[in-house]
Protein backbone atom coordinates (compact mmCIF):
# COMPACT_ATOMS: atom_id res chain seq x y z
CA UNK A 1 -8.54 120.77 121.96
CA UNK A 2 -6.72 123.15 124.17
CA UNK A 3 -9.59 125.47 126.13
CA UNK A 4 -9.00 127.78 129.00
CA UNK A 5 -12.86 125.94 129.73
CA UNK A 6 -11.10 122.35 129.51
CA UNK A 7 -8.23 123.35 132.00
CA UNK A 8 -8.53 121.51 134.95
CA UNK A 9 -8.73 123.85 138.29
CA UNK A 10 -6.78 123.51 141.36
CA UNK A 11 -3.63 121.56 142.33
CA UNK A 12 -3.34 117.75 141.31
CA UNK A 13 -1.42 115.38 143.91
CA UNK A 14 2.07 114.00 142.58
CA UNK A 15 1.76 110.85 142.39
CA UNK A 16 4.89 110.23 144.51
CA UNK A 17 6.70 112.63 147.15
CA UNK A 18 10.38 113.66 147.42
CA UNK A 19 10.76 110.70 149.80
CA UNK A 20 9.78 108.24 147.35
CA UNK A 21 12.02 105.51 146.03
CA UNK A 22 10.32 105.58 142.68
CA UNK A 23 9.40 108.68 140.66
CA UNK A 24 6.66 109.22 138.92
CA UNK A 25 6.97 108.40 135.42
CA UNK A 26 7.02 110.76 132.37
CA UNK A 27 6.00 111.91 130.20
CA UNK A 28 3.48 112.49 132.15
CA UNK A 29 -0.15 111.66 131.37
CA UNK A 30 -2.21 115.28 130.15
CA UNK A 31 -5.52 115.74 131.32
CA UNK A 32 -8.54 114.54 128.80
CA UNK A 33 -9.60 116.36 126.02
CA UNK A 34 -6.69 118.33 126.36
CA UNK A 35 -4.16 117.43 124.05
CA UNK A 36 -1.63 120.52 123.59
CA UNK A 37 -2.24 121.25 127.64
CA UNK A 38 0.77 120.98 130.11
CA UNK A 39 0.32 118.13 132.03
CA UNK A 40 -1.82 119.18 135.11
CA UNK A 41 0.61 118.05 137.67
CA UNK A 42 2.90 120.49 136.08
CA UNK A 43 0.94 123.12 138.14
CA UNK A 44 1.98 120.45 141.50
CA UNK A 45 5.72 120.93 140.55
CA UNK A 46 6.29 124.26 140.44
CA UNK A 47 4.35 124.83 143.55
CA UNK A 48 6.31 122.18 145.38
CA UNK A 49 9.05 120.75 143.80
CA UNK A 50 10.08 122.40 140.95
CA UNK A 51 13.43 120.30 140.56
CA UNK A 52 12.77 116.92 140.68
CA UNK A 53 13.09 113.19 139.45
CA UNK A 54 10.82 111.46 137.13
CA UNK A 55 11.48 107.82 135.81
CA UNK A 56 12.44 107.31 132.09
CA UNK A 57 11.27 104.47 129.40
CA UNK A 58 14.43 102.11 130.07
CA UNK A 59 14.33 102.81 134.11
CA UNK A 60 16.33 105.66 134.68
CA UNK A 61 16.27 108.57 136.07
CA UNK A 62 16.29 112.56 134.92
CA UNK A 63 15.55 115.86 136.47
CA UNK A 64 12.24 117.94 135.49
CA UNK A 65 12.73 121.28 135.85
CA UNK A 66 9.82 123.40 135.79
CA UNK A 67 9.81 127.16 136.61
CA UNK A 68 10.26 129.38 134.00
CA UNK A 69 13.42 131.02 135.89
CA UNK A 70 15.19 127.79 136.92
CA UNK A 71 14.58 126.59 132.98
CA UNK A 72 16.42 129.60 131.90
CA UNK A 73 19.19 129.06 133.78
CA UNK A 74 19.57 125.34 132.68
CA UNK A 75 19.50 126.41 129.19
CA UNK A 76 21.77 129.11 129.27
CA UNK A 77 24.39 126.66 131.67
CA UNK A 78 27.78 125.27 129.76
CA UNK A 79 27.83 123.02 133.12
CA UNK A 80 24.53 121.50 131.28
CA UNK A 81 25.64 119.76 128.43
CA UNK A 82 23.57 119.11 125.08
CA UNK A 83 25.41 116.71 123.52
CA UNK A 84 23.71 113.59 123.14
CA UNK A 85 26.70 111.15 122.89
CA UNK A 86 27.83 112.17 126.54
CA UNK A 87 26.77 109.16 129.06
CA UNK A 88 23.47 110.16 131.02
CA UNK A 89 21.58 111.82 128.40
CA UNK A 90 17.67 111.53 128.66
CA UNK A 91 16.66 109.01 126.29
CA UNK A 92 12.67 109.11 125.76
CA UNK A 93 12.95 106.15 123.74
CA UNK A 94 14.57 103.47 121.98
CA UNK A 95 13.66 105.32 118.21
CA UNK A 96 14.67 108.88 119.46
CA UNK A 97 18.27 107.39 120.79
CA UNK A 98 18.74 105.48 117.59
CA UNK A 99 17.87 108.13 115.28
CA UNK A 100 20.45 110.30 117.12
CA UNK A 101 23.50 108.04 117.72
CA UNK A 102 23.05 105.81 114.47
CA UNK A 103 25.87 107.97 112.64
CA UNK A 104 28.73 107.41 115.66
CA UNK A 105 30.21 110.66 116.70
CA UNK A 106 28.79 113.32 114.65
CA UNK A 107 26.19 115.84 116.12
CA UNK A 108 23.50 117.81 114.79
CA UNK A 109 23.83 121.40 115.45
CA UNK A 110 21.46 121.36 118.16
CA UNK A 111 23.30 118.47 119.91
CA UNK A 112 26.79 120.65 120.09
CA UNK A 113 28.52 122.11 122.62
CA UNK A 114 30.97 124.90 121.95
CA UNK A 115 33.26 124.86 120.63
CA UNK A 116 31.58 122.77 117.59
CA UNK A 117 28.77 124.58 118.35
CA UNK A 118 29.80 128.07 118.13
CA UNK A 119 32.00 127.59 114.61
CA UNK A 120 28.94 125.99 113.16
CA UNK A 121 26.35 128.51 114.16
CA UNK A 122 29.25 131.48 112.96
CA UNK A 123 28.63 129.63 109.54
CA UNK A 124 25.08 129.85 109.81
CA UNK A 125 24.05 133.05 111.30
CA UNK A 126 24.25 135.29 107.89
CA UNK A 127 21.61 133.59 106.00
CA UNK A 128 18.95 134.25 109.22
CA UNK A 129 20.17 137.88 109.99
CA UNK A 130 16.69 139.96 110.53
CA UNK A 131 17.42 141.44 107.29
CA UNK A 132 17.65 138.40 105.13
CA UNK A 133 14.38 137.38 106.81
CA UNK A 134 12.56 140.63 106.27
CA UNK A 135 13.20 140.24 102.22
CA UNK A 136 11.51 136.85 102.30
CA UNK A 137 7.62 138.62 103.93
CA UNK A 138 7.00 139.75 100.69
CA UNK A 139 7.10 136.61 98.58
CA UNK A 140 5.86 134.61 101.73
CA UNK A 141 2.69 136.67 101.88
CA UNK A 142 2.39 136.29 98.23
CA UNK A 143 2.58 132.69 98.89
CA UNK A 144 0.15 132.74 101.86
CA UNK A 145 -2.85 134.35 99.92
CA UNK A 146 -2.16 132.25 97.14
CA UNK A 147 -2.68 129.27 98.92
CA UNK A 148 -5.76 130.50 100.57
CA UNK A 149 -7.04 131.72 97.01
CA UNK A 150 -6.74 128.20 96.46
CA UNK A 151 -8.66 126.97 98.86
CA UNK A 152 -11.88 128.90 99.07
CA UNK A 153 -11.75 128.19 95.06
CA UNK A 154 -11.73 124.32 96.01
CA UNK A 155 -14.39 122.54 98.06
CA UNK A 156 -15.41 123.04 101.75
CA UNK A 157 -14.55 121.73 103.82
CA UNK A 158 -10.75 121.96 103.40
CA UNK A 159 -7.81 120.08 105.73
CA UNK A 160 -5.71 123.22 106.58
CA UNK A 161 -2.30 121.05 106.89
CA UNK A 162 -1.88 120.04 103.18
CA UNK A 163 -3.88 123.24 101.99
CA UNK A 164 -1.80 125.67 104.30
CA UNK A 165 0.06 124.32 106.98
CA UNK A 166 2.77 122.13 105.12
CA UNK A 167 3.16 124.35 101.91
CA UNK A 168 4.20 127.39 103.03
CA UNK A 169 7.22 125.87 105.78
CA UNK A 170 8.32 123.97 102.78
CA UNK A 171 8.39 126.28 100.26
CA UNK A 172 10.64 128.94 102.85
CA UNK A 173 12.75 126.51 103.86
CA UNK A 174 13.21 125.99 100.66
CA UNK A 175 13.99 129.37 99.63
CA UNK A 176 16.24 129.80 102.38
CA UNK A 177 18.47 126.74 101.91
CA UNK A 178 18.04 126.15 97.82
CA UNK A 179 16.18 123.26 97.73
CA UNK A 180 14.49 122.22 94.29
CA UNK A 181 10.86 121.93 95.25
CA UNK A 182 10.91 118.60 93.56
CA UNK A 183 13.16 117.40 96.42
CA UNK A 184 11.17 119.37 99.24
CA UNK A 185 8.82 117.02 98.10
CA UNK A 186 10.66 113.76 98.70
CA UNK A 187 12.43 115.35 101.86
CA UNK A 188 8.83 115.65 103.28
CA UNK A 189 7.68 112.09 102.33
CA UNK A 190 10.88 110.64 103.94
CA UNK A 191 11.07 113.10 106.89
CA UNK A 192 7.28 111.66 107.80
CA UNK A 193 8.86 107.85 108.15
CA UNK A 194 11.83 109.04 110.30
CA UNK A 195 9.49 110.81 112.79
CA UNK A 196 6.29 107.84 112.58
CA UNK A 197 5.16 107.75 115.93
CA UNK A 198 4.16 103.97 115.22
CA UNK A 199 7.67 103.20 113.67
CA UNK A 200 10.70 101.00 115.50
CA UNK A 201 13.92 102.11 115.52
CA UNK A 202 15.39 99.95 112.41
CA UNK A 203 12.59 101.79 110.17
CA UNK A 204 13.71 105.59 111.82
CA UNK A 205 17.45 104.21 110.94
CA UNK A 206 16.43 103.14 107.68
CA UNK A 207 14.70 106.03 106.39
CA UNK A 208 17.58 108.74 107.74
CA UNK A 209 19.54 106.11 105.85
CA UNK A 210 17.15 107.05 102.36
CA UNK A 211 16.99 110.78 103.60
CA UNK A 212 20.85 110.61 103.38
CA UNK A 213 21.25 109.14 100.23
CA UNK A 214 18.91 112.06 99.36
CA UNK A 215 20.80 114.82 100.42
CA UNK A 216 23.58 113.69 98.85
CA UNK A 217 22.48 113.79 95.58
CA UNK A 218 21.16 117.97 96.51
CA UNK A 219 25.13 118.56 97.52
CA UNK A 220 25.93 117.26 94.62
CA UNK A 221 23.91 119.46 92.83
CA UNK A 222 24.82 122.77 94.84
CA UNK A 223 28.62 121.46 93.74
CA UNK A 224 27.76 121.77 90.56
CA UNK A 225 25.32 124.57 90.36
CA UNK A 226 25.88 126.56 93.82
CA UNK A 227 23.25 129.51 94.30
CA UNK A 228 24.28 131.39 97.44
CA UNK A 229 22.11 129.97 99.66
CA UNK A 230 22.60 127.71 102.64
CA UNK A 231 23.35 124.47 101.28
CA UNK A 232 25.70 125.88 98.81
CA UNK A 233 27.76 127.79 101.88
CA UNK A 234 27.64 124.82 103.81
CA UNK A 235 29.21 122.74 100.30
CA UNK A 236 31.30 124.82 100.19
CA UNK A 237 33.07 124.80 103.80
CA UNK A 238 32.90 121.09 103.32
CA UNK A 239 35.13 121.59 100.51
CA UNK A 240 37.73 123.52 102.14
CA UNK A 241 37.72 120.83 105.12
CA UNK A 242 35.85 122.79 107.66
CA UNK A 243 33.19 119.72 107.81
CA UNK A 244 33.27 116.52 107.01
CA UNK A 245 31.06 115.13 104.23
CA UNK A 246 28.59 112.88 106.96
CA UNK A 247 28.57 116.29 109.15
CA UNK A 248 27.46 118.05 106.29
CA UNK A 249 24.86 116.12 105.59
CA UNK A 250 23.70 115.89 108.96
CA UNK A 251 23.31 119.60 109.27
CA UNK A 252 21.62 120.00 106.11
CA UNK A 253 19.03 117.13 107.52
CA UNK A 254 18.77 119.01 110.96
CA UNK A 255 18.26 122.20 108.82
CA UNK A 256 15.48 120.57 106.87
CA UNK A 257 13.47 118.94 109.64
CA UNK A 258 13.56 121.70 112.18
CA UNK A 259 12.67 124.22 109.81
CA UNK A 260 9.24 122.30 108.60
CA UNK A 261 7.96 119.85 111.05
CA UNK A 262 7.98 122.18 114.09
CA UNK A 263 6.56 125.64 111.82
CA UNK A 264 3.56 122.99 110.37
CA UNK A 265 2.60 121.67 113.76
CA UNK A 266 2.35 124.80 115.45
CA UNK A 267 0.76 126.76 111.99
CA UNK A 268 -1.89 123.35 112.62
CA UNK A 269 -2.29 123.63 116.51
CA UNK A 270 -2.18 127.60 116.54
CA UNK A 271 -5.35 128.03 114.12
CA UNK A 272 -6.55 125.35 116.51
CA UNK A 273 -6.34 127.45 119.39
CA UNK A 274 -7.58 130.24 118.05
CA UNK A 275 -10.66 128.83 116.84
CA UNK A 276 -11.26 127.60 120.21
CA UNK A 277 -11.07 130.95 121.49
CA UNK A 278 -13.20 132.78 119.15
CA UNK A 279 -13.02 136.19 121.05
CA UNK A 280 -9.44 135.91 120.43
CA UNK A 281 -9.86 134.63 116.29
CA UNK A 282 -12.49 137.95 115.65
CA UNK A 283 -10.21 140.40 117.53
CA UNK A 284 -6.87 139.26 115.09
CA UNK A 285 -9.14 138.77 112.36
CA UNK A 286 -10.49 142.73 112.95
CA UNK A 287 -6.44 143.82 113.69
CA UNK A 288 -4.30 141.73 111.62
CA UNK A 289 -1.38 143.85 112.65
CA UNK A 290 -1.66 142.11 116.01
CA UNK A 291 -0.77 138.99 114.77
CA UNK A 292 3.27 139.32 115.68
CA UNK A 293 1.54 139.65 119.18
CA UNK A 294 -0.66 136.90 118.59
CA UNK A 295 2.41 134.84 117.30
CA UNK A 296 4.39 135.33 120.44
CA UNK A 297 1.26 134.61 122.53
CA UNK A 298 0.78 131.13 120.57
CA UNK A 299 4.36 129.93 121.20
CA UNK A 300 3.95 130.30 125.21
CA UNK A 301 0.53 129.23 125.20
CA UNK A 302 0.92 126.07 122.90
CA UNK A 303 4.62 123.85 123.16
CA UNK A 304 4.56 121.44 120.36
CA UNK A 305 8.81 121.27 120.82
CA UNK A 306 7.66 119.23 124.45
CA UNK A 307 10.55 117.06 124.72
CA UNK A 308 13.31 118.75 122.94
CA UNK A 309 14.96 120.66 125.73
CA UNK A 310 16.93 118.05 127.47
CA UNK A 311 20.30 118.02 128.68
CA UNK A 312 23.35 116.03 130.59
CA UNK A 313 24.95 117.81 133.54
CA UNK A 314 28.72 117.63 132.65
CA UNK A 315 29.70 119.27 136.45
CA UNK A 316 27.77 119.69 139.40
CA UNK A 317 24.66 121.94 139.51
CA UNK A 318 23.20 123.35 142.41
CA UNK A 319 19.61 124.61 141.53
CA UNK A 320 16.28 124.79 143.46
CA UNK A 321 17.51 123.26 146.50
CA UNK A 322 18.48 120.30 144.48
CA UNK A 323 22.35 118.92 143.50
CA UNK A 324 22.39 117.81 139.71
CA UNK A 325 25.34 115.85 139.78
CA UNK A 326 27.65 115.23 136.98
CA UNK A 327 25.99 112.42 134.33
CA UNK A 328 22.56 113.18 135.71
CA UNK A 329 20.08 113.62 132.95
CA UNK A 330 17.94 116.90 132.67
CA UNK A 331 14.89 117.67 130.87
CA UNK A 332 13.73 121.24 130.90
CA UNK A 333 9.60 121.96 130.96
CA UNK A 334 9.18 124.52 128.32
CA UNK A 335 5.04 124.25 128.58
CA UNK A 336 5.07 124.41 132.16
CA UNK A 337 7.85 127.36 132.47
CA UNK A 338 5.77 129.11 129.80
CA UNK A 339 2.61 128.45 132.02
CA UNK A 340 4.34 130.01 134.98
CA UNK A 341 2.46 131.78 137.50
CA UNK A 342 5.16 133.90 138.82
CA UNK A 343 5.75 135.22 135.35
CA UNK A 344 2.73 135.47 133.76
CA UNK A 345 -1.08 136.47 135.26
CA UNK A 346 -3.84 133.96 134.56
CA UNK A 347 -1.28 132.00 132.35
CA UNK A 348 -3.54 129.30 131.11
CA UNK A 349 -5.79 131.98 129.18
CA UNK A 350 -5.15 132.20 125.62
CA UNK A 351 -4.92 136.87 125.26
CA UNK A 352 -3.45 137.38 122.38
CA UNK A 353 -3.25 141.23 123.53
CA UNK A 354 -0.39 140.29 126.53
CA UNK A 355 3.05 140.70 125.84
CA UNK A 356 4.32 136.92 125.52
CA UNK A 357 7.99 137.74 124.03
CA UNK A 358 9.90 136.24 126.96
CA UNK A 359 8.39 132.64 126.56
CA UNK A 360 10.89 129.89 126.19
CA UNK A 361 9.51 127.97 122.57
CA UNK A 362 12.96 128.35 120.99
CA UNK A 363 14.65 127.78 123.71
CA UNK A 364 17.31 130.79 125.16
CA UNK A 365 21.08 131.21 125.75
CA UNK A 366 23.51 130.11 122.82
CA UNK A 367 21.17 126.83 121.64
CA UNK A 368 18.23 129.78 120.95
CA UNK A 369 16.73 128.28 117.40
CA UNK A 370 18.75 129.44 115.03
CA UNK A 371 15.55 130.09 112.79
CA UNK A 372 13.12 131.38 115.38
CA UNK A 373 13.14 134.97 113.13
CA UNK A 374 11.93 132.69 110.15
CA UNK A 375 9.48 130.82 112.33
CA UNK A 376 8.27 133.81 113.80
CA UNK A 377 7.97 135.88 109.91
CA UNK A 378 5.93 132.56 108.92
CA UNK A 379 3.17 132.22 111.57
CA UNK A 380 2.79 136.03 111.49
CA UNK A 381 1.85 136.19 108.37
CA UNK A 382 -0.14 132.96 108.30
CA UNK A 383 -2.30 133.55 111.49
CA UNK A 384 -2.80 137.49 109.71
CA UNK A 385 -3.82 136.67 106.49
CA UNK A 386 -5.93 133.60 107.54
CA UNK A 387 -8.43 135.26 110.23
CA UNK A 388 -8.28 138.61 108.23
CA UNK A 389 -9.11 137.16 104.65
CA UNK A 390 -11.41 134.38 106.79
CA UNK A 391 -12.85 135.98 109.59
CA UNK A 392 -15.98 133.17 109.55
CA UNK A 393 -12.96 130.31 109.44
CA UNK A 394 -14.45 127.22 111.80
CA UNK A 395 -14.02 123.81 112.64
CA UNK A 396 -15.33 120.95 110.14
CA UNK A 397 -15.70 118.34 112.48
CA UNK A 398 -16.19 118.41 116.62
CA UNK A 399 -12.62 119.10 118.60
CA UNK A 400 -12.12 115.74 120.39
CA UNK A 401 -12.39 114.13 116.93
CA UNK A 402 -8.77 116.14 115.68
CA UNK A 403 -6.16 113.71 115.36
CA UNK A 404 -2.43 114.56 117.60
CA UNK A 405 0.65 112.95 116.75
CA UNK A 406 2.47 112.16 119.83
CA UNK A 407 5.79 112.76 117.90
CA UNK A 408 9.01 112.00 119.04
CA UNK A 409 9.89 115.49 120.20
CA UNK A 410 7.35 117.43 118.25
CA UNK A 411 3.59 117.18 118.79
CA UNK A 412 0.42 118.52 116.84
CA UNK A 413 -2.81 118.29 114.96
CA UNK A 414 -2.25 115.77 112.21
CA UNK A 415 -5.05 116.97 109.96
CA UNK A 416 -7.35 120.22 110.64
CA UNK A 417 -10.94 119.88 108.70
CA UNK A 418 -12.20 123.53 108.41
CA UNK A 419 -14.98 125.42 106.58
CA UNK A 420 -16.20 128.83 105.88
């Protein structure tokens, strides 16, 4: 369980210097007991070498960049390229690679450089203006407290992640794009093979393969019945040739995945952290209008996106005292920039009550989620109506016996016992 109590104190030796031949490996091992916690020798790097090489799965090599400045830049750099099919690109395993490259030349959104990127995202943008997002709170609320009306009529205790955490990111996305629930349903059930921790790569191929097949049938039903929303737009710019059929469904799939997986872990490991600090869980639970605060402060303090942030220098980069030269990988440290010392004051306290807005969770330049302002109306209203309507909310079992998914670039609670 993360705990400002369980954070370890000081500054942990690398376990290599600059001089080395080897780096040290990563990801990097997280101190015990603390499973949503920056790696401790996190703290090392910015202090003393806050560009530098770690050693990948297969052997190579990538740069870790760890201050919350230098990360910004990286992420905001055209020289730093996202696209996955360029030569150098930071692998963190033989499932993630496959998943990504099984489909030959076509890119999820978040793997695009402009100008791909920028036509796709044009497409996009209207259906997450603030606007459109704003009209969804009321229905979302609705959906909130019926879910918790559900719960404290059923038995205690309850796991929050099918009672809360999973039905109310499926249900928006599903507003949002116009998917059936019916098929949210399946989407989920295949989306959980894809991303098994414990799979190979054949069964992640295999089941994008079945999510595919899938999606294809909801085009087909957006042809025939189209309802305005995003997978009827996208339809219909595959019809008049500005995507191809497998890029369509690709995008839809992105769409799908990043819009649940990443909103239920951090719904999961947010409540988490929050019960952990129970100072923090009274004082939102008293003031439920602080909980867009509280939201913001949960996305620095907590990164369950650890490993999505990487990148492939396309030309040379000169940043803290280091030369990334061109085919180097990168891989930017979004929980140790958003534990930055230089930034933020006693940054490895959970205070819901500090202004947290300029953390890095969804990432910044042009590749800033394209659904943070859904993300963001979701948690708000789930961390507000939770502690408010359940200010006695606790933990069901002891902390260190919470289950985490490692996840291939998203991490969390798996299941999150709790009674009232």
């Amino acid at each position: 369980m993360t705990s400002t109590d369980a954070v370890p104190t000081g500054t942990p030796p690398l376990t290599t210097d600059s001089s080395s031949e080897t780096p040290p490996a990563y990801p990097m091992p997280k101190a015990p007991g603390c499973p949503m916690d920056p790696p401790p020798v996190y703290r090392t790097l910015r202090a003393e070498q806050p560009v530098s090489k770690a050693r990948l799965y297969n052997g190579r090599e990538a740069w870790l960049i760890s201050r919350h400045e230098d990360v910004r830049k990286i992420l905001s750099d055209s020289r730093a390229s996202v696209d996955a099919l360029n030569p150098g690109f930071p692998w963190l395993s033989e499932v993630a690679k496959a998943m990504n490259t099984a489909e030959g030349g076509v890119r999820p959104l978040g793997r695009m450089d402009p100008p791909d990127h920028t036509e796709l995202r044009r497409m996009l943008a209207p259906h997450f203006l603030i606007k459109r997002v704003r009209a969804l709170r009321p229905a979302t609320e609705e959906l909130v407290d019926g879910l918790i009306d559900r719960m404290l009529e059923g038995p205690s205790p309850a796991d929050l992640v099918p009672a809360l955490a999973r039905p109310v990111p499926s249900t928006v996305v599903g507003w949002l794009l116009g998917v059936p629930a019916e098929a949210m349903a399946r989407f989920g059930e295949t989306t959980a093979r894809l991303f098994d921790e414990d799979g190979s790569a054949e069964t992640a191929v295999a089941a994008r393969g079945e999510l595919f097949e899938q999606l294809k049938e909801l085009v087909e039903l957006r042809r025939a019945e189209p309802d305005g929303n995003i997978v009827s737009r996208l339809v219909g710019f595959a019809d008049e040739g500005r995507l191809t059929e497998t890029n369509l469904l690709m995008q839809i799939g992105l769409l799908l995945g990043a819009g649940y997986d990443t909103t239920v872990k951090m719904i999961t490991t947010g409540v988490l952290a929050l019960l952990g600090h129970p100072e923090q869980a009274a004082l939102l639970a008293k003031e439920p209008e602080r909980a867009a605060g509280a939201t913001e402060e949960l996305l620095r303090y907590l990164t369950v996106a650890e490993f999505a942030p990487k990148r492939v220098a396309v030309e040379e980069i000169e940043i803290g005292g280091q030369t990334i030269r061109p085919g180097d990988g990168i891989i930017c440290l979004i929980s140790s920039a958003d534990r930055d010392e230089s930034v933020y004051e006693r940054p490895d306290e959970l205070d819901i009550q500090r202004s947290a807005r300029d953390h890095l969770a969804f990432g910044s330049g042009i590749h800033l989620c394209v659904g943070h302002s859904v993300a963001r109306m979701e948690l708000e209203v789930v961390y507000g109506r939770l502690f408010s309507r359940i200010p006695q909310l606790r933990l069901a079992v002891a902390p260190n016996e919470i289950p985490f998914s490692r996840g291939l670039d998203v991490q969390g609670a798996k299941s999150l016992p709790v009674t009232w």
